[in-house]
C-alpha atoms as a PDB file:
ATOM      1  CA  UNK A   1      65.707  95.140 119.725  1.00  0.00           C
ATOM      2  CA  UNK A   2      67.789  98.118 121.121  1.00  0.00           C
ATOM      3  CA  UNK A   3      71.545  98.721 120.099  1.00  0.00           C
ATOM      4  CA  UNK A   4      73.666 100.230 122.688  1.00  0.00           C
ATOM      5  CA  UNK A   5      75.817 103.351 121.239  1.00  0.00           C
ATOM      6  CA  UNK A   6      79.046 102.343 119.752  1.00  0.00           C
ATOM      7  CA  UNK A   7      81.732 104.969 120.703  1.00  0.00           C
ATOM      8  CA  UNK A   8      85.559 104.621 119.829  1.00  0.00           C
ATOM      9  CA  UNK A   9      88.298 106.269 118.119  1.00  0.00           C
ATOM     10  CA  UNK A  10      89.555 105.886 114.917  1.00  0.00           C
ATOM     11  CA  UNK A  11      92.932 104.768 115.117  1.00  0.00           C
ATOM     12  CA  UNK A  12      93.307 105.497 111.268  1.00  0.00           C
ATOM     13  CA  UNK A  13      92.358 107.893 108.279  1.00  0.00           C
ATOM     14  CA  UNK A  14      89.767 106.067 106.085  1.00  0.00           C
ATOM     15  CA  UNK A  15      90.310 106.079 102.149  1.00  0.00           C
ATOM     16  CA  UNK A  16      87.096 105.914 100.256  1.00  0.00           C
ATOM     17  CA  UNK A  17      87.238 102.875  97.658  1.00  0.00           C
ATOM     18  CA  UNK A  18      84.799 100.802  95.311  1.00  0.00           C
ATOM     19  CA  UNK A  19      85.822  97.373  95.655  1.00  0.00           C
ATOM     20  CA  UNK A  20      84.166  94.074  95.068  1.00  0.00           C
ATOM     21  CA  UNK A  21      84.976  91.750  97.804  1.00  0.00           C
ATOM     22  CA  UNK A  22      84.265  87.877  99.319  1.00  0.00           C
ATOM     23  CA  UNK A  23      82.951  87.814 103.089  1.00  0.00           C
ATOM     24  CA  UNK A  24      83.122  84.409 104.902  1.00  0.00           C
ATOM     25  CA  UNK A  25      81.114  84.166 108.403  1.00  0.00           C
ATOM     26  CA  UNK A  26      80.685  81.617 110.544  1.00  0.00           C
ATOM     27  CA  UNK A  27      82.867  79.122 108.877  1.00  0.00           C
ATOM     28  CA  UNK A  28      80.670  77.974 106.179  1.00  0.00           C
ATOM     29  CA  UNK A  29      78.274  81.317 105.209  1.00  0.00           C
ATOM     30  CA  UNK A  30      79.661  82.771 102.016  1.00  0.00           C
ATOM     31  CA  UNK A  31      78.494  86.395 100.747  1.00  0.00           C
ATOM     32  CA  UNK A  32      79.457  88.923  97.925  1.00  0.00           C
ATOM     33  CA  UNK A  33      79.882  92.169  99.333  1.00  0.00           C
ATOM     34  CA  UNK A  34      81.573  96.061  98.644  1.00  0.00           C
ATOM     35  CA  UNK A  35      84.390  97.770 100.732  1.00  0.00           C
ATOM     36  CA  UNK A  36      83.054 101.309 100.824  1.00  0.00           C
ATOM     37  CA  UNK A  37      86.347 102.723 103.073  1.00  0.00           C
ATOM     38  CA  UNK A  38      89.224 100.927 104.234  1.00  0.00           C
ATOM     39  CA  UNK A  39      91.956 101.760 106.851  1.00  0.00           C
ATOM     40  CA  UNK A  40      95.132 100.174 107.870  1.00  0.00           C
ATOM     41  CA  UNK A  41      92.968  99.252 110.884  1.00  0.00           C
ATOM     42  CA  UNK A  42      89.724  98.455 109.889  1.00  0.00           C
ATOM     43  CA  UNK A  43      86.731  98.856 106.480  1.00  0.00           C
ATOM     44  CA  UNK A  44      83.424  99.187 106.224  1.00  0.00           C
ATOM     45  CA  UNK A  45      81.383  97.137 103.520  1.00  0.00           C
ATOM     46  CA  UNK A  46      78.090  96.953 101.960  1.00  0.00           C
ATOM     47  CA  UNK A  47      76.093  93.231 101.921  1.00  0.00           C
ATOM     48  CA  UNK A  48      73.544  91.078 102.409  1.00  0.00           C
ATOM     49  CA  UNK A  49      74.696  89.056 105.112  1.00  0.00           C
ATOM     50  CA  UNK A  50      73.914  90.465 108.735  1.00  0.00           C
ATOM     51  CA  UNK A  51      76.846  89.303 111.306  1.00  0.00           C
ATOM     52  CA  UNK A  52      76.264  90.497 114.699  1.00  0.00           C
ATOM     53  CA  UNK A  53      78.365  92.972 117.105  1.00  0.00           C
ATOM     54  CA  UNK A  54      81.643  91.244 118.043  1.00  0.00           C
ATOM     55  CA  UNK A  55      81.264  88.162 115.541  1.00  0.00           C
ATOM     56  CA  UNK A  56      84.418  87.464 113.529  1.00  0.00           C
ATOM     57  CA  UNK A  57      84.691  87.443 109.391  1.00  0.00           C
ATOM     58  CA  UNK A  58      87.104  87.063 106.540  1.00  0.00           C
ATOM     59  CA  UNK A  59      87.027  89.600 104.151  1.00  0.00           C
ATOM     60  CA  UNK A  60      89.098  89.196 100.812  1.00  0.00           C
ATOM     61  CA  UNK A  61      91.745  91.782 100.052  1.00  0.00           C
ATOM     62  CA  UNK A  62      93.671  91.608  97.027  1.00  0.00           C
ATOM     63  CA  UNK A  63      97.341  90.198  97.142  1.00  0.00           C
ATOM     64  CA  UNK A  64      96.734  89.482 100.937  1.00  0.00           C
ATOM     65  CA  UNK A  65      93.591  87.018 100.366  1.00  0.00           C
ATOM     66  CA  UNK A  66      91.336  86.629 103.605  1.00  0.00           C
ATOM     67  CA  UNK A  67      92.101  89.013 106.259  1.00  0.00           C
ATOM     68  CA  UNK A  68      89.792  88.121 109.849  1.00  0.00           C
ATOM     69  CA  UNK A  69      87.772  90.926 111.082  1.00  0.00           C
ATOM     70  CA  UNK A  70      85.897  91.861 114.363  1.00  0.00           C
ATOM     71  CA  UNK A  71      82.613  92.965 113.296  1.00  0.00           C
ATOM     72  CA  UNK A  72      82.320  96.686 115.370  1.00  0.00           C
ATOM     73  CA  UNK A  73      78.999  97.387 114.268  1.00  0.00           C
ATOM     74  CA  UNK A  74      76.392  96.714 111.860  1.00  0.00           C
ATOM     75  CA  UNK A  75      73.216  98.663 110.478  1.00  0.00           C
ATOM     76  CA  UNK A  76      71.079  98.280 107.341  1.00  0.00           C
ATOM     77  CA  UNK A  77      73.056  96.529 105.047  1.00  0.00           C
ATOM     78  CA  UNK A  78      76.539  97.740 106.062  1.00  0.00           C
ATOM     79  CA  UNK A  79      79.023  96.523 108.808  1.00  0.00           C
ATOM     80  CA  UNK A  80      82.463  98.034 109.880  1.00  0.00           C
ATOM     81  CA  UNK A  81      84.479  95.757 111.101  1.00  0.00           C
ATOM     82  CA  UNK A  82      88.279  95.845 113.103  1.00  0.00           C
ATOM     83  CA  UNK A  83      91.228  93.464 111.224  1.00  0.00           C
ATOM     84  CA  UNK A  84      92.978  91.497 113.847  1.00  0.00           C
ATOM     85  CA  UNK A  85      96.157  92.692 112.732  1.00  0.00           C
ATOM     86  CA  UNK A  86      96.814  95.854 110.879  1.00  0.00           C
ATOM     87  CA  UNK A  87      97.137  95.348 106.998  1.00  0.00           C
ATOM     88  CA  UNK A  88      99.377  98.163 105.144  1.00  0.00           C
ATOM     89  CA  UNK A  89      96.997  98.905 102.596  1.00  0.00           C
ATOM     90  CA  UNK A  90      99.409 101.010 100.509  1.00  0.00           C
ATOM     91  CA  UNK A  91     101.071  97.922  99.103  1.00  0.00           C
ATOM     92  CA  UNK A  92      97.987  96.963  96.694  1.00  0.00           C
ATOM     93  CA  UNK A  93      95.870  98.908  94.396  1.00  0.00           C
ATOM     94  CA  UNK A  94      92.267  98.669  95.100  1.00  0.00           C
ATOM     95  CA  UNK A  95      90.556  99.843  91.801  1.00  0.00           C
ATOM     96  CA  UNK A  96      92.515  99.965  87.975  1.00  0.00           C
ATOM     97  CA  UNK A  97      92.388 104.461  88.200  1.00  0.00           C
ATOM     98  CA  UNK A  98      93.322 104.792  91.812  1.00  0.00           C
ATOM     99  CA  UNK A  99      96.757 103.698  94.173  1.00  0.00           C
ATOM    100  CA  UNK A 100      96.794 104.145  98.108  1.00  0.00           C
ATOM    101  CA  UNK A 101      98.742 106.450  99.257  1.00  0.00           C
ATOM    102  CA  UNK A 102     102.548 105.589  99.216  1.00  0.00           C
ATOM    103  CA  UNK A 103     105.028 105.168 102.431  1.00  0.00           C
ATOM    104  CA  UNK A 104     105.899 108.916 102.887  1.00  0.00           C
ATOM    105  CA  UNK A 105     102.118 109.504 103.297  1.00  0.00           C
ATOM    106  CA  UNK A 106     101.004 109.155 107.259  1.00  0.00           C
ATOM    107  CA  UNK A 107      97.444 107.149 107.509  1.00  0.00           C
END
């Protein structure tokens, strides 16, 4: 199976992070996964479950609960996807040693 060459800009800066996450695809497929780099626009995460190009998730975020994503791409065990709608990740903490950036900081 050949994969065409995904090209597109980041719209955002990504901030590295270790966080243990919930992935819901397809309606009724559940899956533990990681988010290895978020962005007000977008994450990538580490998992088991293989969604294809252009299929649509929920991924759990703390203190904003399932947030839909457009998968962009997806390759041995990782997928990036797009949110639907921005999230402001600066308003949650994503591990106990480490807060986002706050508001003065540009992402």
């Amino acid at each position: 199976m050949k994969h065409d060459p995904i090209i597109f800009t980041r719209k955002g800066r990504r901030i590295g992070v270790a966080l243990n996450t919930r992935i819901l695809y397809a309606g009724r497929k559940e899956a533990a996964g990681r988010i290895v780099d978020i962005s007000f626009y977008g994450l990538r995460v580490e998992t088991e479950l293989q969604p294809e190009r252009d299929d649509f998730v929920s991924v759990e975020l703390p203190q904003f609960g399932l947030v839909r994503a457009k998968v962009a791409w997806c390759r041995g065990g990782s997928f990036g996807a797009l949110f639907l709608k921005p999230v402001d990740i600066r308003t949650f903490m994503l591990d106990a040693d480490r807060q986002l950036p706050n508001s003065s900081t540009p992402l």
